[in-house]
N, C-alpha and C. Protein backbone atom coordinates (compact mmCIF):
# COMPACT_ATOMS: atom_id res chain seq x y z
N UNK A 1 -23.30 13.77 -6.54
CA UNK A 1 -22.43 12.78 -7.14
C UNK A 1 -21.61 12.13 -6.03
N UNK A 2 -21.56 10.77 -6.23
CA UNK A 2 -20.67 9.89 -4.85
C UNK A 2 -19.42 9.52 -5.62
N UNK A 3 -18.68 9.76 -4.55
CA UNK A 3 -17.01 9.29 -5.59
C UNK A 3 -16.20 9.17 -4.36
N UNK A 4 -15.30 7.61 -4.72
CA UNK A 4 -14.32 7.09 -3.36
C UNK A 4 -12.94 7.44 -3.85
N UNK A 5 -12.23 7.89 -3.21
CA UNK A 5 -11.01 8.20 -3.54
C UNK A 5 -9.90 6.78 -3.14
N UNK A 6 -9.09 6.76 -4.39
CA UNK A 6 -8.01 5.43 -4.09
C UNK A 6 -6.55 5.95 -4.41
N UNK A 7 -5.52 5.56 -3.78
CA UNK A 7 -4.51 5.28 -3.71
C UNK A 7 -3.93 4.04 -3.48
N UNK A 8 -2.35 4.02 -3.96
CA UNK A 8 -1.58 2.57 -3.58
C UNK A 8 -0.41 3.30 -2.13
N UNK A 9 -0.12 2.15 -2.01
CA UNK A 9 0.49 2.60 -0.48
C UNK A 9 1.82 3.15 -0.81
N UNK A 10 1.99 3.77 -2.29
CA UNK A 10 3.63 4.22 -2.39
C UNK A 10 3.22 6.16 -2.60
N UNK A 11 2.12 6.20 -2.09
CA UNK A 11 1.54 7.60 -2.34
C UNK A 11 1.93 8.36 -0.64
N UNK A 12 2.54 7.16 -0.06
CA UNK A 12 3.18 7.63 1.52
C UNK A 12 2.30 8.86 1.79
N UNK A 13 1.10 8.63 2.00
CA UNK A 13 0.11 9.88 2.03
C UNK A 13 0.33 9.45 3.89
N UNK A 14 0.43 11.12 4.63
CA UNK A 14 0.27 10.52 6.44
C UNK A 14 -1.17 10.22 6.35
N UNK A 15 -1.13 9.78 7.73
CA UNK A 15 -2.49 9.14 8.43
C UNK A 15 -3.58 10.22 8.41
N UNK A 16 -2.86 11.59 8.82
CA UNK A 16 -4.21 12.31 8.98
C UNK A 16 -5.32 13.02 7.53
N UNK A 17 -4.37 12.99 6.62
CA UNK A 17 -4.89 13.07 5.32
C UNK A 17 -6.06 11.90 4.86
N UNK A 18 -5.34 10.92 5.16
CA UNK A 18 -6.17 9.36 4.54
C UNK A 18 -7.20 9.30 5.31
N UNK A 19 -7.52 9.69 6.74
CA UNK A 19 -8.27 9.75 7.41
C UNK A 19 -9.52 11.26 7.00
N UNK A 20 -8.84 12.04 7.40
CA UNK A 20 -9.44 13.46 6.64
C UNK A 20 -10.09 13.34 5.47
N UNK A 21 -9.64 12.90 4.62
CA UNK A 21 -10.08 12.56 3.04
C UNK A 21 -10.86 11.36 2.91
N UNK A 22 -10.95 10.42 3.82
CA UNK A 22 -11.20 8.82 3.43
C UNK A 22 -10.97 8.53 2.56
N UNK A 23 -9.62 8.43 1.94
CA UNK A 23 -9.09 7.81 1.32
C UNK A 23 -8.83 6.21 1.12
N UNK A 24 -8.95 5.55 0.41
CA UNK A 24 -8.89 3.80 0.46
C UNK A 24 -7.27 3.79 0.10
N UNK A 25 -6.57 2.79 0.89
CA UNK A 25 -4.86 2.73 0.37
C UNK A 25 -5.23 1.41 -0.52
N UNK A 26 -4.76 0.91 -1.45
CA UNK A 26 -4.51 -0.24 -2.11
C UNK A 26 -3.09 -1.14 -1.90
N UNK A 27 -2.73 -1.28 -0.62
CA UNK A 27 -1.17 -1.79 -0.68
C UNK A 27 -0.67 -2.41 -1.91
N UNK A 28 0.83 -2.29 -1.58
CA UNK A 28 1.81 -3.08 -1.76
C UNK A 28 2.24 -4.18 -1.40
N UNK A 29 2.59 -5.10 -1.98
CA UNK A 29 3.36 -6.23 -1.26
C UNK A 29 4.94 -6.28 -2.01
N UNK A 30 5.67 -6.33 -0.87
CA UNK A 30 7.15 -6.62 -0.93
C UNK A 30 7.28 -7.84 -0.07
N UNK A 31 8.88 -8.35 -0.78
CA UNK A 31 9.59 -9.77 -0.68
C UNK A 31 10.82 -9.64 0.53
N UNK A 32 10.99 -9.93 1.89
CA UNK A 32 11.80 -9.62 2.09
C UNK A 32 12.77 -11.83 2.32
N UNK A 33 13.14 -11.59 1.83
CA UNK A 33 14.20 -13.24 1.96
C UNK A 33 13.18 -14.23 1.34
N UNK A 34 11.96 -13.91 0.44
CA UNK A 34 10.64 -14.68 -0.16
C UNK A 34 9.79 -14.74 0.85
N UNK A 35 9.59 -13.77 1.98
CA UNK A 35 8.29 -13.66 2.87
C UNK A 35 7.41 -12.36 2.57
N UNK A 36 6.39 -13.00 2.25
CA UNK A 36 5.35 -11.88 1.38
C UNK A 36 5.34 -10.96 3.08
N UNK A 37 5.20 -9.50 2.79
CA UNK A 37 4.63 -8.17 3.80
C UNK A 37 4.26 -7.56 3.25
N UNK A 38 2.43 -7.49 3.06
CA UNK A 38 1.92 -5.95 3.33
C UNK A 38 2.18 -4.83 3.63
N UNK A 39 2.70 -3.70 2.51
CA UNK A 39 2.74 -2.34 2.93
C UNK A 39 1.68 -1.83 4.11
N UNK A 40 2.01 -0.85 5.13
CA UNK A 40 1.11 -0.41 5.85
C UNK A 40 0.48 0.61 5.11
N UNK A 41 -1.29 1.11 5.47
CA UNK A 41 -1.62 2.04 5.20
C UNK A 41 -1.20 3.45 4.81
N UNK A 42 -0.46 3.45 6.40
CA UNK A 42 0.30 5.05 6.07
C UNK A 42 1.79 5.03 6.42
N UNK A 43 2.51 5.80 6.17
CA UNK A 43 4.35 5.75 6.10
C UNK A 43 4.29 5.72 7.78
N UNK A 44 3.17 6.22 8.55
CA UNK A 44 4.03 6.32 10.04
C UNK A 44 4.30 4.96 10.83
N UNK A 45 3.38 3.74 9.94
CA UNK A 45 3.19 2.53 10.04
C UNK A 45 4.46 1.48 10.00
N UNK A 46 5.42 2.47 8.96
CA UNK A 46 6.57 1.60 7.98
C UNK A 46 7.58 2.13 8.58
N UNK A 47 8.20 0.99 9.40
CA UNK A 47 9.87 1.36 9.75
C UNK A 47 10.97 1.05 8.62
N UNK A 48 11.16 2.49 8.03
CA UNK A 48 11.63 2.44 7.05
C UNK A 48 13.27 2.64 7.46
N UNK A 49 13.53 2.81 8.43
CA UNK A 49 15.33 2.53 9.17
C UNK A 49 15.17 0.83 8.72
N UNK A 50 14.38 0.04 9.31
CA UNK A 50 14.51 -1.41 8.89
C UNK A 50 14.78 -1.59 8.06
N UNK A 51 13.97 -1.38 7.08
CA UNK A 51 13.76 -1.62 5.93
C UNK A 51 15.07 -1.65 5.01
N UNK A 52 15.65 0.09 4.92
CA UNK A 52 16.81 -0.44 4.38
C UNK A 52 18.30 -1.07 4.97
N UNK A 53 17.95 -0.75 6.34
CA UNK A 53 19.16 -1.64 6.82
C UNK A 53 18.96 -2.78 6.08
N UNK A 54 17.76 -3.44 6.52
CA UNK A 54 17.79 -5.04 5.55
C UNK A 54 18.88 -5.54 4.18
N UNK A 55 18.13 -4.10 3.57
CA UNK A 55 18.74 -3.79 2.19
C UNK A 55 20.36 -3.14 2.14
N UNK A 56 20.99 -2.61 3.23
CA UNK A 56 22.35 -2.45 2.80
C UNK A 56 22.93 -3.85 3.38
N UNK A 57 22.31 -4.95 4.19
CA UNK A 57 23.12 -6.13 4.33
C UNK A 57 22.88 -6.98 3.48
N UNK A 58 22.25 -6.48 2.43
CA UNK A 58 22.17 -7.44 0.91
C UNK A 58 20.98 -8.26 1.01
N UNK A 59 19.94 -8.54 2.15
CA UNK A 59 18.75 -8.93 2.11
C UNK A 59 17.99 -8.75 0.94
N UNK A 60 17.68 -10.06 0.81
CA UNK A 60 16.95 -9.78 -0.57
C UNK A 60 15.78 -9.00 -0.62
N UNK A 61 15.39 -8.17 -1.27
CA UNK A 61 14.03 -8.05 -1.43
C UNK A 61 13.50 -7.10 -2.95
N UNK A 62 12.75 -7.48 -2.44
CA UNK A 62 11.91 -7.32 -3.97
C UNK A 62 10.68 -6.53 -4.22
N UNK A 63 10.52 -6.01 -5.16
CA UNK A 63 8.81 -5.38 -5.00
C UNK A 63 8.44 -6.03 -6.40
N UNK A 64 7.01 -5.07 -6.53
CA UNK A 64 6.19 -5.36 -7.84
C UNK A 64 5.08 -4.20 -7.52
N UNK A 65 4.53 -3.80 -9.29
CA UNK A 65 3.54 -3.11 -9.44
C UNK A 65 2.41 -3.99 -8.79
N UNK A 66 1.22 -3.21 -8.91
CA UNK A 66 -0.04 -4.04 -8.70
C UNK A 66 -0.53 -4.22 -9.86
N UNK A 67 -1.31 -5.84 -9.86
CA UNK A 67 -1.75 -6.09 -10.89
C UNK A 67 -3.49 -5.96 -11.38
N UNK A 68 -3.60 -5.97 -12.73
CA UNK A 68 -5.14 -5.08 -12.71
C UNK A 68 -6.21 -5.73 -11.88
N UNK A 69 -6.16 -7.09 -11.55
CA UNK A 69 -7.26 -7.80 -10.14
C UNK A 69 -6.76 -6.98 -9.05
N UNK A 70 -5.91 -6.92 -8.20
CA UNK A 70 -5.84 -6.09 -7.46
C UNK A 70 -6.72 -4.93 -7.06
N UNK A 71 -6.49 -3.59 -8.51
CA UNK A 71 -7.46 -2.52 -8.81
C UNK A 71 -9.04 -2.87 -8.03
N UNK A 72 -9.43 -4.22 -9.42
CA UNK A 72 -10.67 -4.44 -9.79
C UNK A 72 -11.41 -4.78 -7.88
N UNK A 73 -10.75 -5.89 -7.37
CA UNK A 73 -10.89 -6.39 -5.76
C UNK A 73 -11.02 -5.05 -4.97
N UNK A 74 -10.76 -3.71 -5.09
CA UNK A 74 -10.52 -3.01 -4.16
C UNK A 74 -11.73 -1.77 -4.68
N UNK A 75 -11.61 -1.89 -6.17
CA UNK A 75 -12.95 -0.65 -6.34
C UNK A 75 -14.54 -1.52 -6.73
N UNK A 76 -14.17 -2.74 -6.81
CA UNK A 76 -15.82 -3.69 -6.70
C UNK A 76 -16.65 -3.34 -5.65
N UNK A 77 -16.64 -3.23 -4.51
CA UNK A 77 -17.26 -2.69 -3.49
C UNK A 77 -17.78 -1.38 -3.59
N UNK A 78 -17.15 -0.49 -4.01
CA UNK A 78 -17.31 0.64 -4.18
C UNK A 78 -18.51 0.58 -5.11
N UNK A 79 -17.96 0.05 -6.35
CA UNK A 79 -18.76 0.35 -7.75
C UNK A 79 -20.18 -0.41 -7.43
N UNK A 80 -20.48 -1.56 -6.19
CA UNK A 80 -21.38 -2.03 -6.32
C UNK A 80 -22.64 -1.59 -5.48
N UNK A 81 -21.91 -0.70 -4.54
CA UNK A 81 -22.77 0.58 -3.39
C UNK A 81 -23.02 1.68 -4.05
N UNK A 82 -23.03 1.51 -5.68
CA UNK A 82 -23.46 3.16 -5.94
C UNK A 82 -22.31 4.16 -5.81
């Protein structure tokens, strides 16, 4: 039996797991002042000191779930290799 394993990038799984496992990340996208950024793969990627500094000087930002195209774009490949 073949089976791909998925996650979204708030599963802060480290690098050597996602690698170990081949795991697929499905990012995130966050808003910081209305400039779209790609979550990184893995948390060692994400300077997360930035991040909320941003956020205690009132920088806007924003997130969102993923939406079901998202899903579909990321396991199509998969589903179409068997």
């Amino acid at each position: 039996m073949s089976f791909a394993i998925f996650a979204d990038s708030g599963s802060n799984l480290p690098r050597r797991i996602l690698d170990t496992l081949g795991v697929e990340i499905i990012p995130f996208t966050l808003w910081i002042n209305g400039e779209a950024h790609v979550c990184p793969r893995c948390p060692e990627d994400f300077d997360s000191h930035a991040f909320y500094e941003k956020m205690r000087n009132r920088v806007e930002v924003k997130t969102s779930l993923l939406n079901s195209a998202v899903f579909e774009d990321a396991f199509r490949p998969e589903l179409e290799a068997g």
